[in-house]
C-alpha atoms as a PDB file:
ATOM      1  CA  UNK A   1      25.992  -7.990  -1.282  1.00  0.00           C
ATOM      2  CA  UNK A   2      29.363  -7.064   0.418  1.00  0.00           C
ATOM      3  CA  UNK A   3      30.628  -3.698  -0.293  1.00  0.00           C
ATOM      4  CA  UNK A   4      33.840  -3.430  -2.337  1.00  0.00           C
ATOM      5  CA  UNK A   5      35.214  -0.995  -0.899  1.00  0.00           C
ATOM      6  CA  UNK A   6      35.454  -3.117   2.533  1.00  0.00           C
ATOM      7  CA  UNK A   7      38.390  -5.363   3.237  1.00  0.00           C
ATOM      8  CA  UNK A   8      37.335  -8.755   4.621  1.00  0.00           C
ATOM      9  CA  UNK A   9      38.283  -7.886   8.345  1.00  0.00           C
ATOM     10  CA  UNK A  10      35.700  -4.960   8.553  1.00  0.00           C
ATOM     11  CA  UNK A  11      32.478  -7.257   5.860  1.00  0.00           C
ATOM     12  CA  UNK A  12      32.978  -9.695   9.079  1.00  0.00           C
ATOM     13  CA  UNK A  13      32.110  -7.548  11.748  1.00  0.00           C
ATOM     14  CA  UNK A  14      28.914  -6.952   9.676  1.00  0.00           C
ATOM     15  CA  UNK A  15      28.561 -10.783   9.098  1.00  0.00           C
ATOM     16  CA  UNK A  16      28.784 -11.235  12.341  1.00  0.00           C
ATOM     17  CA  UNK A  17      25.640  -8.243  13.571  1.00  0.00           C
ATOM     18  CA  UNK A  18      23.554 -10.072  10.501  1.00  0.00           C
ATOM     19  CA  UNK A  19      24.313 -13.429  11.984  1.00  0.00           C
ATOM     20  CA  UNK A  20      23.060 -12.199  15.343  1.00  0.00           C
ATOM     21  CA  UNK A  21      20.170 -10.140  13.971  1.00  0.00           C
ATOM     22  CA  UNK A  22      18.924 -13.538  12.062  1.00  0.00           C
ATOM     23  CA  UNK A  23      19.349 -15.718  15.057  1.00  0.00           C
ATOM     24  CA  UNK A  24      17.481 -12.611  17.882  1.00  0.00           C
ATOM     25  CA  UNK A  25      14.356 -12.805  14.944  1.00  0.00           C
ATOM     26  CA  UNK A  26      14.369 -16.467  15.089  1.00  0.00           C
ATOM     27  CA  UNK A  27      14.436 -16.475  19.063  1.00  0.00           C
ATOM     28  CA  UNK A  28      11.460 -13.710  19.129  1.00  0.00           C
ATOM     29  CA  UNK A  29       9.245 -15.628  16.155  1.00  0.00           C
ATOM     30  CA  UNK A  30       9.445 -18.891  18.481  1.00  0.00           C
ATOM     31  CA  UNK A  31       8.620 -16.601  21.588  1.00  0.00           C
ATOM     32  CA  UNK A  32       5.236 -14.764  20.054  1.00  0.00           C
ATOM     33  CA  UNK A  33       4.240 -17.824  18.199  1.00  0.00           C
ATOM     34  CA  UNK A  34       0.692 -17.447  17.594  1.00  0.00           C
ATOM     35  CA  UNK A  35      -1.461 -19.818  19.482  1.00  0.00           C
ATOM     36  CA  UNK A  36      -5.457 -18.812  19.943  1.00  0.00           C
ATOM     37  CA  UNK A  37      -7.833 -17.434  17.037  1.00  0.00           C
ATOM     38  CA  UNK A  38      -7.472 -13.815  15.968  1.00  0.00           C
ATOM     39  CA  UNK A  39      -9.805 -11.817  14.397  1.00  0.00           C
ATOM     40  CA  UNK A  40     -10.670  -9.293  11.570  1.00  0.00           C
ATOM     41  CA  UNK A  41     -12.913  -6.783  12.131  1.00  0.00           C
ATOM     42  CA  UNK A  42     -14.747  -5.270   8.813  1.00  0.00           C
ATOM     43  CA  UNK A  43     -18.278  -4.107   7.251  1.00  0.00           C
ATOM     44  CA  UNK A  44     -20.619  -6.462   5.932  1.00  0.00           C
ATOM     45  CA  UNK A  45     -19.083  -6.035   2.520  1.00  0.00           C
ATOM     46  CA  UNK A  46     -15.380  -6.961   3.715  1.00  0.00           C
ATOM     47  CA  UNK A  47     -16.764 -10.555   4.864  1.00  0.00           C
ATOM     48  CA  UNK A  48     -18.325 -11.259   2.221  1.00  0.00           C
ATOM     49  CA  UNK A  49     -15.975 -10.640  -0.049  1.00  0.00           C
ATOM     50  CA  UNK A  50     -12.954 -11.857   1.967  1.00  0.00           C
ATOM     51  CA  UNK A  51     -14.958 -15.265   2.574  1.00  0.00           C
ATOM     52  CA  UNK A  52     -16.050 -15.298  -1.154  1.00  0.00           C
ATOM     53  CA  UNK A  53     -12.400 -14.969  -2.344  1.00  0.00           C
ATOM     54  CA  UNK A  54     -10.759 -16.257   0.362  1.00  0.00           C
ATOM     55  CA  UNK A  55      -8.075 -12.958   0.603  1.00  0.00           C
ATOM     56  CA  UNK A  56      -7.079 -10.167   2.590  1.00  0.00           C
ATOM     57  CA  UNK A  57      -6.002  -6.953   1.530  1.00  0.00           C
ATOM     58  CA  UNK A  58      -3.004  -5.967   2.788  1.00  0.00           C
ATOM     59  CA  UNK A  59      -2.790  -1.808   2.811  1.00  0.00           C
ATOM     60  CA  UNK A  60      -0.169   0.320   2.679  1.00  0.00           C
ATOM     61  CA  UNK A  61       1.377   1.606   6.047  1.00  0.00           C
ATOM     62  CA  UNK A  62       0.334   5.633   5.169  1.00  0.00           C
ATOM     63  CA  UNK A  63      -2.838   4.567   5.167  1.00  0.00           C
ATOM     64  CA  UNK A  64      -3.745   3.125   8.221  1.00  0.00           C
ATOM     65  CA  UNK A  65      -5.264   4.696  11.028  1.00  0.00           C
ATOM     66  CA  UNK A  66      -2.615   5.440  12.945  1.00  0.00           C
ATOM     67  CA  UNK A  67      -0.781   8.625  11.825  1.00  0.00           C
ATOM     68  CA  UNK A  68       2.333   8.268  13.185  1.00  0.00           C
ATOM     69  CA  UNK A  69       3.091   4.491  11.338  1.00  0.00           C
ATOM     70  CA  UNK A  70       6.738   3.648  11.426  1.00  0.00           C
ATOM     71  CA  UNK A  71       7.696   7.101  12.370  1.00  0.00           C
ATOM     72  CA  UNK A  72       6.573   6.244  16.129  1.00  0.00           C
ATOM     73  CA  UNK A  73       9.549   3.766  16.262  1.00  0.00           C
ATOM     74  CA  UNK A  74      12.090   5.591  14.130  1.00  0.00           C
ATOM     75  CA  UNK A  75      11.443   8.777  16.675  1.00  0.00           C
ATOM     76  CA  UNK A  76      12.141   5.626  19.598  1.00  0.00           C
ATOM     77  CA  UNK A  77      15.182   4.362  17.716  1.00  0.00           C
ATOM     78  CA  UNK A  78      16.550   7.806  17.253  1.00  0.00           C
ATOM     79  CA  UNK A  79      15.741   8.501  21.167  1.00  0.00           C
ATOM     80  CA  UNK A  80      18.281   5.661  21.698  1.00  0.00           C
ATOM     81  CA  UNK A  81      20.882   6.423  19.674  1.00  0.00           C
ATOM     82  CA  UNK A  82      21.408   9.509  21.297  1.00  0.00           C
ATOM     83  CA  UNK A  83      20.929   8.029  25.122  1.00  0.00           C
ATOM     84  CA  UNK A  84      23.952   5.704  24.033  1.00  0.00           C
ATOM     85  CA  UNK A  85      26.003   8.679  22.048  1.00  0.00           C
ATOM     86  CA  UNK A  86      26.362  10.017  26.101  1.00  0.00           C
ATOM     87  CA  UNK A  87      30.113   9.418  27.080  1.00  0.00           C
ATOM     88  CA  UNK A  88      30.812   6.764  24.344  1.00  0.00           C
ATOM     89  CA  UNK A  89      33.992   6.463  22.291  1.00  0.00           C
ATOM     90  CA  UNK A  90      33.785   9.452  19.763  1.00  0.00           C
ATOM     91  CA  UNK A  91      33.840   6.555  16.630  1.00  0.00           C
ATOM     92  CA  UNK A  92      30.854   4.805  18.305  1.00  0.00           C
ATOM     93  CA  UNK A  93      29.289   8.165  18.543  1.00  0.00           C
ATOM     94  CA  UNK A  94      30.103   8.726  14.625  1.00  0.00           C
ATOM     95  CA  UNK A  95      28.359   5.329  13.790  1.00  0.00           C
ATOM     96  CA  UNK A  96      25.326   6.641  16.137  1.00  0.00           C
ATOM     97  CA  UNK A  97      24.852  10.064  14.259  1.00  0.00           C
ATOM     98  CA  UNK A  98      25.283   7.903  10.905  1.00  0.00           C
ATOM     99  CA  UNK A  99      22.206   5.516  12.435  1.00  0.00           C
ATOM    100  CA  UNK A 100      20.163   8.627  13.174  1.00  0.00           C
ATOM    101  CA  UNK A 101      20.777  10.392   9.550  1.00  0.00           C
ATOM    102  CA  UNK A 102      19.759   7.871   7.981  1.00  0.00           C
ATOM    103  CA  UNK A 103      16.785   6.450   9.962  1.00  0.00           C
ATOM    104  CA  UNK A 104      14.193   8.592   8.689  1.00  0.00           C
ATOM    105  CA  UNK A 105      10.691   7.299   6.658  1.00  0.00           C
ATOM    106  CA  UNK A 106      12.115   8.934   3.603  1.00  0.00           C
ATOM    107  CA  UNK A 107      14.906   6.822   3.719  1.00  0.00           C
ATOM    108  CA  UNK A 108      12.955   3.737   4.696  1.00  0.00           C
ATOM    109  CA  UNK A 109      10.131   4.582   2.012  1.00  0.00           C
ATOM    110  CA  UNK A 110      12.548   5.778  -0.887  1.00  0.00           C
ATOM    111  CA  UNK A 111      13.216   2.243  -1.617  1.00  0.00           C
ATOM    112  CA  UNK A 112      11.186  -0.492   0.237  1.00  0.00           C
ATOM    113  CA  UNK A 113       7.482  -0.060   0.840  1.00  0.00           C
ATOM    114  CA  UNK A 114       5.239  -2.039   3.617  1.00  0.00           C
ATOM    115  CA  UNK A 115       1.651  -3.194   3.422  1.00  0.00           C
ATOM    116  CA  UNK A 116       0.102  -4.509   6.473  1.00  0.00           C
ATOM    117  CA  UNK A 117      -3.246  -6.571   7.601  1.00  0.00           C
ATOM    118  CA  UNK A 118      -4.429  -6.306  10.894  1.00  0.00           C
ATOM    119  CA  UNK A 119      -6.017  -8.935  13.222  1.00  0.00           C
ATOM    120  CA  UNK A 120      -6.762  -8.744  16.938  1.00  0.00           C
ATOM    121  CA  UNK A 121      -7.039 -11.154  19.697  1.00  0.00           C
ATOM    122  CA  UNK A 122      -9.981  -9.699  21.176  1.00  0.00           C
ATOM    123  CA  UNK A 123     -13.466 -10.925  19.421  1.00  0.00           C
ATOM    124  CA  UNK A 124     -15.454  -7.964  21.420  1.00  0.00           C
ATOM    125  CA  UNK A 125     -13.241  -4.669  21.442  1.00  0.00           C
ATOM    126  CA  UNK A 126     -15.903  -1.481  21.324  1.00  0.00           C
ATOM    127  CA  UNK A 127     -13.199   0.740  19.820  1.00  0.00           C
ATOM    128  CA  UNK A 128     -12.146  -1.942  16.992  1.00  0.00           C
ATOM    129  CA  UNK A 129     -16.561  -1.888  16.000  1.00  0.00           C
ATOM    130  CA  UNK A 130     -16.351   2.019  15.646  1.00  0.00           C
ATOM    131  CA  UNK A 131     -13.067   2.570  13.796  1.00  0.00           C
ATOM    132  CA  UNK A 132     -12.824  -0.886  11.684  1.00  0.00           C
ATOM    133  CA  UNK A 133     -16.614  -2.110  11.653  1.00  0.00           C
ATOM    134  CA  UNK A 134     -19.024   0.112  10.181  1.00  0.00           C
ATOM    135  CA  UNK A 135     -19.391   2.106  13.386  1.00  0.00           C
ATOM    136  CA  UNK A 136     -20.647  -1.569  15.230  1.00  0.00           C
ATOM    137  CA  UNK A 137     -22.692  -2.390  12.552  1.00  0.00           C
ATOM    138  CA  UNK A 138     -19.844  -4.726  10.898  1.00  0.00           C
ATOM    139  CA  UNK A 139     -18.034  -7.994  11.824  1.00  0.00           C
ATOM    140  CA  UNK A 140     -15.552  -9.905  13.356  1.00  0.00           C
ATOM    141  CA  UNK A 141     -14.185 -13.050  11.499  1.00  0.00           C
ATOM    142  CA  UNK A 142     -12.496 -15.486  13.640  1.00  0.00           C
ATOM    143  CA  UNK A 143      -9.656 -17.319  12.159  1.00  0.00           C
ATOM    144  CA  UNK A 144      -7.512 -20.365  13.718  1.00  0.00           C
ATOM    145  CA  UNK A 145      -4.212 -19.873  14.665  1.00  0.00           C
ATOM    146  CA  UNK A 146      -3.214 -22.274  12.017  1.00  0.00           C
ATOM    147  CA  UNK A 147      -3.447 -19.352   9.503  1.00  0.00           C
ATOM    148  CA  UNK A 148      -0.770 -17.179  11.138  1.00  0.00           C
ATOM    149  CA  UNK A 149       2.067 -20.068  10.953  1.00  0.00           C
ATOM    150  CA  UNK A 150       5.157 -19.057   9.755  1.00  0.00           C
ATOM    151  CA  UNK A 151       5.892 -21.231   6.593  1.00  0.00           C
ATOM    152  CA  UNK A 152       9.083 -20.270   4.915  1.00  0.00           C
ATOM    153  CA  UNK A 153       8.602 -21.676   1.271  1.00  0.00           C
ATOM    154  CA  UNK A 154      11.038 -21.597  -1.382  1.00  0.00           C
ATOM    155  CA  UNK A 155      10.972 -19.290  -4.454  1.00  0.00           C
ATOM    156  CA  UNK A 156       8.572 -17.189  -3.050  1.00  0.00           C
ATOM    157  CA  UNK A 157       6.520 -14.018  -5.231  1.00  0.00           C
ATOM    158  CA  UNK A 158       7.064 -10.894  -3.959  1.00  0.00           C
ATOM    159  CA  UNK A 159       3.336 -10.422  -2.414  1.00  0.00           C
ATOM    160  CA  UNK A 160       3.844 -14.097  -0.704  1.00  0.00           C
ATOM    161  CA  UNK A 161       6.988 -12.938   1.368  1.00  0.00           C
ATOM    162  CA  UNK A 162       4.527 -12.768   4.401  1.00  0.00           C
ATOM    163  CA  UNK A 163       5.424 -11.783   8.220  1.00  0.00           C
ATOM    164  CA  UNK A 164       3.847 -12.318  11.227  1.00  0.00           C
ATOM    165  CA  UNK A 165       4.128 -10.336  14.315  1.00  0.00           C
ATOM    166  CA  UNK A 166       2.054  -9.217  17.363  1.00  0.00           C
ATOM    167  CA  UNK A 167       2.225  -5.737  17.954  1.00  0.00           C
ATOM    168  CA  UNK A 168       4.054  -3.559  21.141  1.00  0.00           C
ATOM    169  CA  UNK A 169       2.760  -1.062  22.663  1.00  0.00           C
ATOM    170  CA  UNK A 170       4.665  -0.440  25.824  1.00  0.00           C
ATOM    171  CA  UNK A 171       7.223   2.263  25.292  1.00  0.00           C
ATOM    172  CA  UNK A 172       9.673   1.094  27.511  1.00  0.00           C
ATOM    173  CA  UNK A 173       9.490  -2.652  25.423  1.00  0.00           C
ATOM    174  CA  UNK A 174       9.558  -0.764  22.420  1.00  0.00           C
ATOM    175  CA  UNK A 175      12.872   1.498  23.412  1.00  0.00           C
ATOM    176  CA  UNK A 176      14.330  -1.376  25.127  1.00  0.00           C
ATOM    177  CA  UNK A 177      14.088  -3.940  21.228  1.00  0.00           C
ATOM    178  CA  UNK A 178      16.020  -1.074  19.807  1.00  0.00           C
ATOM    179  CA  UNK A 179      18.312  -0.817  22.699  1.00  0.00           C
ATOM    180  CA  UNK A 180      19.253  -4.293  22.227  1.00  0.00           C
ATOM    181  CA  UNK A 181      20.091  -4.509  18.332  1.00  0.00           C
ATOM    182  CA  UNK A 182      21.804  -1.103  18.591  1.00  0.00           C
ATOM    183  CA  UNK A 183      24.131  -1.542  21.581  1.00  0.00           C
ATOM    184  CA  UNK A 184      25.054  -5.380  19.892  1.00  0.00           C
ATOM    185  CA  UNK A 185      26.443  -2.885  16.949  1.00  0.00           C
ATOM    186  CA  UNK A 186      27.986  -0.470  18.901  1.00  0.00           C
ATOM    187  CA  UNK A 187      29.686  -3.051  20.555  1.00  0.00           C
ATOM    188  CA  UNK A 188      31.015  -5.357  17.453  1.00  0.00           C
ATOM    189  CA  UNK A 189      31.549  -1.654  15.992  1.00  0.00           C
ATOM    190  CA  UNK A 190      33.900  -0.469  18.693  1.00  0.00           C
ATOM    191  CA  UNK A 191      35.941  -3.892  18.789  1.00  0.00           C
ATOM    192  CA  UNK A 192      36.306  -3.887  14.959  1.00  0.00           C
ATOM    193  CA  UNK A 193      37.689  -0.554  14.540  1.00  0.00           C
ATOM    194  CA  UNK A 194      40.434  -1.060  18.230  1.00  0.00           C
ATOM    195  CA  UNK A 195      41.660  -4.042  16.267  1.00  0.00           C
ATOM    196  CA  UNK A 196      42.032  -2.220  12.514  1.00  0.00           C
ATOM    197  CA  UNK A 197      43.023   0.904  13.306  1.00  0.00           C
ATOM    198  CA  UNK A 198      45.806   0.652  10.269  1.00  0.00           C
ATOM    199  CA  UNK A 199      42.758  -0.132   7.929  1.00  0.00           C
ATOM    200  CA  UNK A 200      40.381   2.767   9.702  1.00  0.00           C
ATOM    201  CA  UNK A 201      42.628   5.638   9.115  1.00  0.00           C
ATOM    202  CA  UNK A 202      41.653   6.173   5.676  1.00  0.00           C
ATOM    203  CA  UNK A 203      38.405   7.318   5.338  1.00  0.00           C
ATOM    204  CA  UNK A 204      37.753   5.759   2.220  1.00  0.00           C
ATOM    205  CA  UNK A 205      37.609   2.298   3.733  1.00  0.00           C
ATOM    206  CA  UNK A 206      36.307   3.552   7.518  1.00  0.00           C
ATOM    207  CA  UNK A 207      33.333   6.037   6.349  1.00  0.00           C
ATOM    208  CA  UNK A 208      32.010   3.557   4.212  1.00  0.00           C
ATOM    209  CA  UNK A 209      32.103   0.754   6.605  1.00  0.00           C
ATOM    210  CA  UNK A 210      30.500   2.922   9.150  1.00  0.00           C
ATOM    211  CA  UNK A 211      27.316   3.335   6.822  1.00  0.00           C
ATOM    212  CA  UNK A 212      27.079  -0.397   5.998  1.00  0.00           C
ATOM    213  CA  UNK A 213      27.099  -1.639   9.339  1.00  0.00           C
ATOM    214  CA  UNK A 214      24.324   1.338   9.862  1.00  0.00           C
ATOM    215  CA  UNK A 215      22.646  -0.202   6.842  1.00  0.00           C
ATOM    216  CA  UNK A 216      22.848  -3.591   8.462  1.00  0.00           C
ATOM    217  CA  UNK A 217      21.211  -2.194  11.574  1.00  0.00           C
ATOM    218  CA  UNK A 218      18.393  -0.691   9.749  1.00  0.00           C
ATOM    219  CA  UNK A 219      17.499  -3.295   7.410  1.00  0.00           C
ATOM    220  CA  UNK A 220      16.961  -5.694  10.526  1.00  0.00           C
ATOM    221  CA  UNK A 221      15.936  -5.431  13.221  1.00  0.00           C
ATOM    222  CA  UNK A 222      14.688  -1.698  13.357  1.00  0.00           C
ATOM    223  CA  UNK A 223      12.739  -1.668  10.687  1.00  0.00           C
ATOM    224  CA  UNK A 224      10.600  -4.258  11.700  1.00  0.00           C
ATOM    225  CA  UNK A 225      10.982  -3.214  15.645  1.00  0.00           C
ATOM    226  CA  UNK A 226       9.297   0.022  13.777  1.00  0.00           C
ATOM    227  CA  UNK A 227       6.760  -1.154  11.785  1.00  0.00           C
ATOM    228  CA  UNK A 228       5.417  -3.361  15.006  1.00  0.00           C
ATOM    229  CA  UNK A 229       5.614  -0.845  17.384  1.00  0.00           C
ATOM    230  CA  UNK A 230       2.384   1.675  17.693  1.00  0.00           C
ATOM    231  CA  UNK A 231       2.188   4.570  20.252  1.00  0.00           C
ATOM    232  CA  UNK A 232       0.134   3.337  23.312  1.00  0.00           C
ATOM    233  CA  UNK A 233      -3.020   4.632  22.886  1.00  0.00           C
ATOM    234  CA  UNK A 234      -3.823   2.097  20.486  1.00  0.00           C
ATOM    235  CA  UNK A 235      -3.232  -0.724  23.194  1.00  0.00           C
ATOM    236  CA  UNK A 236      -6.815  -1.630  23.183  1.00  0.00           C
ATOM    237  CA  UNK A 237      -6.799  -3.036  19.966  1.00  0.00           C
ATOM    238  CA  UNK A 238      -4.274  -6.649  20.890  1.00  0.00           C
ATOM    239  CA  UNK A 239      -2.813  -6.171  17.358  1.00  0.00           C
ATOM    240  CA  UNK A 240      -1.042  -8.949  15.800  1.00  0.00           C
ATOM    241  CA  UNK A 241      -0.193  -7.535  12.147  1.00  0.00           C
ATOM    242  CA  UNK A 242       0.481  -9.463   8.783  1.00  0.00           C
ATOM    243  CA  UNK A 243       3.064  -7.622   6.990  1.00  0.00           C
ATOM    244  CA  UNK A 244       4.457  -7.664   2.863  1.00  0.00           C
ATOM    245  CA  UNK A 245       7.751  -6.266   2.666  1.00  0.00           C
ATOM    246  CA  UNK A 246      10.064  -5.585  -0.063  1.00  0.00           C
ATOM    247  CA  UNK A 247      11.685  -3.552  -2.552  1.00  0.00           C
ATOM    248  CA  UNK A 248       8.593  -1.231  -3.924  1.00  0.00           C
ATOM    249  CA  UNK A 249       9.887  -2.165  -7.461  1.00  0.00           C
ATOM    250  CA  UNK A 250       9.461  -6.053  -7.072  1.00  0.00           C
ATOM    251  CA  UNK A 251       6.125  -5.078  -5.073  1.00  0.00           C
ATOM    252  CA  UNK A 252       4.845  -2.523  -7.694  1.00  0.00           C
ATOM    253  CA  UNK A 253       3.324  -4.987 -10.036  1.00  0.00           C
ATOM    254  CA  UNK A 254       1.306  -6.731  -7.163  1.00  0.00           C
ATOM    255  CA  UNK A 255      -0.388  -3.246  -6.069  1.00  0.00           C
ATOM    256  CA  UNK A 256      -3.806  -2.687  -6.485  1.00  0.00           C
ATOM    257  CA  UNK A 257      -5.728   0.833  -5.226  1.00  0.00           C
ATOM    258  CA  UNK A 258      -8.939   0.890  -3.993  1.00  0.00           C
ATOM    259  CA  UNK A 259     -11.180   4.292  -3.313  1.00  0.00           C
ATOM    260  CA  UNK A 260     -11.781   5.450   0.487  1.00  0.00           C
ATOM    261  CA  UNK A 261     -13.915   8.602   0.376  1.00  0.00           C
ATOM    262  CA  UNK A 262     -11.361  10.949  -1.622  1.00  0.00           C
ATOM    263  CA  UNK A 263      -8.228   8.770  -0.894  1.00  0.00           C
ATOM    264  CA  UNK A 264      -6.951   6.269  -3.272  1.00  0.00           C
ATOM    265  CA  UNK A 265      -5.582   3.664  -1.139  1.00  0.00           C
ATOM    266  CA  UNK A 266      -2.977   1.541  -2.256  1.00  0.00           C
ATOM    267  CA  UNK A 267      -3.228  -2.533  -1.375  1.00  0.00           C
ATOM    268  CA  UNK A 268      -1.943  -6.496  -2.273  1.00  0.00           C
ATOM    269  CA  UNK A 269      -4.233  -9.014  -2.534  1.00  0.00           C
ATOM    270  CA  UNK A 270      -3.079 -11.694  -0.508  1.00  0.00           C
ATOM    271  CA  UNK A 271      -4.835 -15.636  -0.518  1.00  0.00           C
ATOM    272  CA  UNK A 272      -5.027 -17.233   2.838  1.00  0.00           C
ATOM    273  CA  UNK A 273      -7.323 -20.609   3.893  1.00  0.00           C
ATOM    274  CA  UNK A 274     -10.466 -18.435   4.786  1.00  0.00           C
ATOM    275  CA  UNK A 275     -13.131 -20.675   4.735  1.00  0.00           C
ATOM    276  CA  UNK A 276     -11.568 -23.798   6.381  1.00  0.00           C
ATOM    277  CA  UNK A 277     -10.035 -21.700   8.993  1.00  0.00           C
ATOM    278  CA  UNK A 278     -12.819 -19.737  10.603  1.00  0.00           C
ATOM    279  CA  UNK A 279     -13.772 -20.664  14.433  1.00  0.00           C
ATOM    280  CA  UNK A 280     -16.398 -18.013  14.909  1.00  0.00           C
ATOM    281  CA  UNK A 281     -18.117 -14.718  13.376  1.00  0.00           C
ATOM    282  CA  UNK A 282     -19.370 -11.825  15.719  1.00  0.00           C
ATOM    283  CA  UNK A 283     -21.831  -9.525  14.462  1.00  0.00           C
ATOM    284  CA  UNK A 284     -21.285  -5.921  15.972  1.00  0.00           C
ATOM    285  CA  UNK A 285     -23.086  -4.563  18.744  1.00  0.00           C
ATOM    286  CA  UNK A 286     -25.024  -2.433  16.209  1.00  0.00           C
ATOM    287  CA  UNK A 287     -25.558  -4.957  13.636  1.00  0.00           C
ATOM    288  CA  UNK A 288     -29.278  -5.088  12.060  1.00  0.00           C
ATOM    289  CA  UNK A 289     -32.110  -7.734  13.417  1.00  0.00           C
ATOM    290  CA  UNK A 290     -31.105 -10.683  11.475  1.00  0.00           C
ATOM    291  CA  UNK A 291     -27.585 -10.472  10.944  1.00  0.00           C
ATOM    292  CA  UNK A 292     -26.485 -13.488  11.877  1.00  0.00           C
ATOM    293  CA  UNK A 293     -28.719 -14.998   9.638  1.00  0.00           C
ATOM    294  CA  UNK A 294     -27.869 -12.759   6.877  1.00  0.00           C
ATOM    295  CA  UNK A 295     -24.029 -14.186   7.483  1.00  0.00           C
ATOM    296  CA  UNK A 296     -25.468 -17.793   8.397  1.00  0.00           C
ATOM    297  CA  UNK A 297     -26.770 -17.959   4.533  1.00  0.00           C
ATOM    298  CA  UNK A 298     -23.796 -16.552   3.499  1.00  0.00           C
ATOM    299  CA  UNK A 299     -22.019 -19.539   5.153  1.00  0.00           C
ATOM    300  CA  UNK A 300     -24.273 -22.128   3.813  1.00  0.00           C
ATOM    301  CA  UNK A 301     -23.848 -21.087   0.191  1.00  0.00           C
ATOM    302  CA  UNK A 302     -20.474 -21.947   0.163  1.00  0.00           C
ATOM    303  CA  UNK A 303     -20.875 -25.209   2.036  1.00  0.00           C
ATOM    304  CA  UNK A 304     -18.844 -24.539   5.196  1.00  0.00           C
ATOM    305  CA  UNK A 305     -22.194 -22.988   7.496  1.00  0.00           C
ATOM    306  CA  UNK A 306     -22.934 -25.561   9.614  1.00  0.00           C
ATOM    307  CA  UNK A 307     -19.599 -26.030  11.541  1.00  0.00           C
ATOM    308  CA  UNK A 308     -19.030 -22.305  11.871  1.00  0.00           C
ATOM    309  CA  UNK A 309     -20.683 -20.228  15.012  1.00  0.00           C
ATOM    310  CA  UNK A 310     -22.893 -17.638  13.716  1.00  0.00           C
ATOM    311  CA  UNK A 311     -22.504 -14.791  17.995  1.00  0.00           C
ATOM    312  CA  UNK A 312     -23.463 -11.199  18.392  1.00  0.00           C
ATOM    313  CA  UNK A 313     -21.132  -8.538  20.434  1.00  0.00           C
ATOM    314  CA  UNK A 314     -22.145  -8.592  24.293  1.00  0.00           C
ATOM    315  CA  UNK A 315     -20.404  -4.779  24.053  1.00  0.00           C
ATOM    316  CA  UNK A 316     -24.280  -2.358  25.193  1.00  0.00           C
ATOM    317  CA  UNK A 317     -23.504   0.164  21.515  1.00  0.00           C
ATOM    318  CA  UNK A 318     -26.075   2.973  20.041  1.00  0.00           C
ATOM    319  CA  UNK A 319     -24.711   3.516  16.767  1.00  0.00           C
ATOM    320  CA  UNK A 320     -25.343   7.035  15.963  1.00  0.00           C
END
């Protein structure tokens, strides 16, 4: 919703950042279109229940394994901000210290909140059976790629507003999506303000344009460059993440909390096509004798065994 406190010339250079922001997402959806199986990795109670009910959970972002969620690519974001703040027109570096002050996981958190399923293109990742698997003794479900199509559907519930994205690790990649989206503001920035300098000199009109075009920036892209970037020591894992997003208050009802040890682990419930969708199930490397007939039964009782391969990890793992 346009601010009113923004004359129409200065709402249009934001228009026109949203209009490229929506058309850049578009281009990068098309580009990491997913086209091979992906897989789950879980204990033997996860697949069972996730075939049984045919949904994943989705979890909340501060409770993932990876500590520094989101605030890996805010620290990136910030990094460029201040790279581009060197020798740049003292407004653009105003809108830059703006970006930065308000970029932080507070901010992000105070009113949206993020819950996230992970899947993996690799079937056979040792690290992915230890952290995600019952220490090997777990699964991996296979899914077709016909699961992680992008459907945009009309009138959509809160927990259905589903994303899709594979995950970067590369810093440079990383650094270099933020570059992008921030210098495109700078830029319509800078030639917004040279042509309204009549309307800029009262701050009442230029501070708060300043903050909605910062607004604009955050909202999309960086917040989803952030919450699909991941530091690279997780690079083994080939992440491509499902992700809810929306305001917490629409999303509140649809939470669910589950217990993990001592944590209490907030989660939505999301249905997928489970059971006409999996290619292939890999028992861990440290699965029991007879695991794959254990899941094999499983299969059959619910009528979709027969088509479905039934493997076992080739990774050599002593679970201790």
């Amino acid at each position: 919703m346009p601010n009113a406190n923004i004359p129409n010339e200065l709402q249009a250079a934001i228009d026109q950042f949203n209009t490229w922001s929506d058309e850049h997402s578009q281009l990068e959806q098309a580009r990491t279109t997913i086209d091979t199986p992906l897989y789950h990795y879980t204990d033997e109670r996860g697949l069972k229940g996730i075939i049984e009910s045919e949904t994943i959970w989705f979890t909340n972002y501060r409770h993932l394994n990876d500590p520094s969620e989101l605030i890996h690519g805010i620290d990136l974001a910030k990094d460029v901000s201040r790279a581009l703040e060197t020798g740049a027109d003292k407004r653009v570096g105003l809108f830059l210290q703006m970006l930065r002050h308000m970029l932080s996981e507070q901010n992000l958190s105070n009113a949206l909140d993020f819950f996230i399923a992970s899947f993996s293109r690799e079937r056979d990742d040792l690290g992915q059976w230890r952290s995600y698997a019952d220490n090997g003794r777990g699964y991996a479900l296979g899914l077709a790629q016909r699961v992680f199509a992008i459907v945009d559907k009309p009138n959509r519930k809160p927990d259905e507003n589903v994303f899709v994205a594979p995950v970067v690790y590369k810093t440079d990649e990383a650094y270099s999506r933020h570059q992008k989206a921030i210098e495109k503001a700078a830029t319509i920035l800078l030639g917004t303000v040279e042509t309204n300098e009549n309307l800029m000199q009262n701050e009442k009109i230029g501070i708060p344009f300043f903050e909605e075009m910062a607004r604009a920036v955050i909202a999309s892209p960086l917040i989803w460059n952030c919450l699909t970037s991941k530091h690279p020591g997780y690079e083994h894992e080939s992440e491509v993440r499902l992700i809810i997003l929306g305001l917490r208050d629409k999303l509140k009802p649809f939470i669910k909390t589950r217990l993990r040890g001592n944590e209490v682990v907030p989660y939505i419930e999301h249905r997928l096509p489970i059971r006409s969708s999996i290619v292939e199930i890999v028992a861990g490397p440290a699965a029991p004798c007879g695991a794959e007939r254990k899941v094999q039964t499983l299969l059959n009782s619910i009528r979709v065994g027969a088509c479905v391969p039934v493997g076992r990890s080739d990774t050599p793992y002593r679970a201790l």
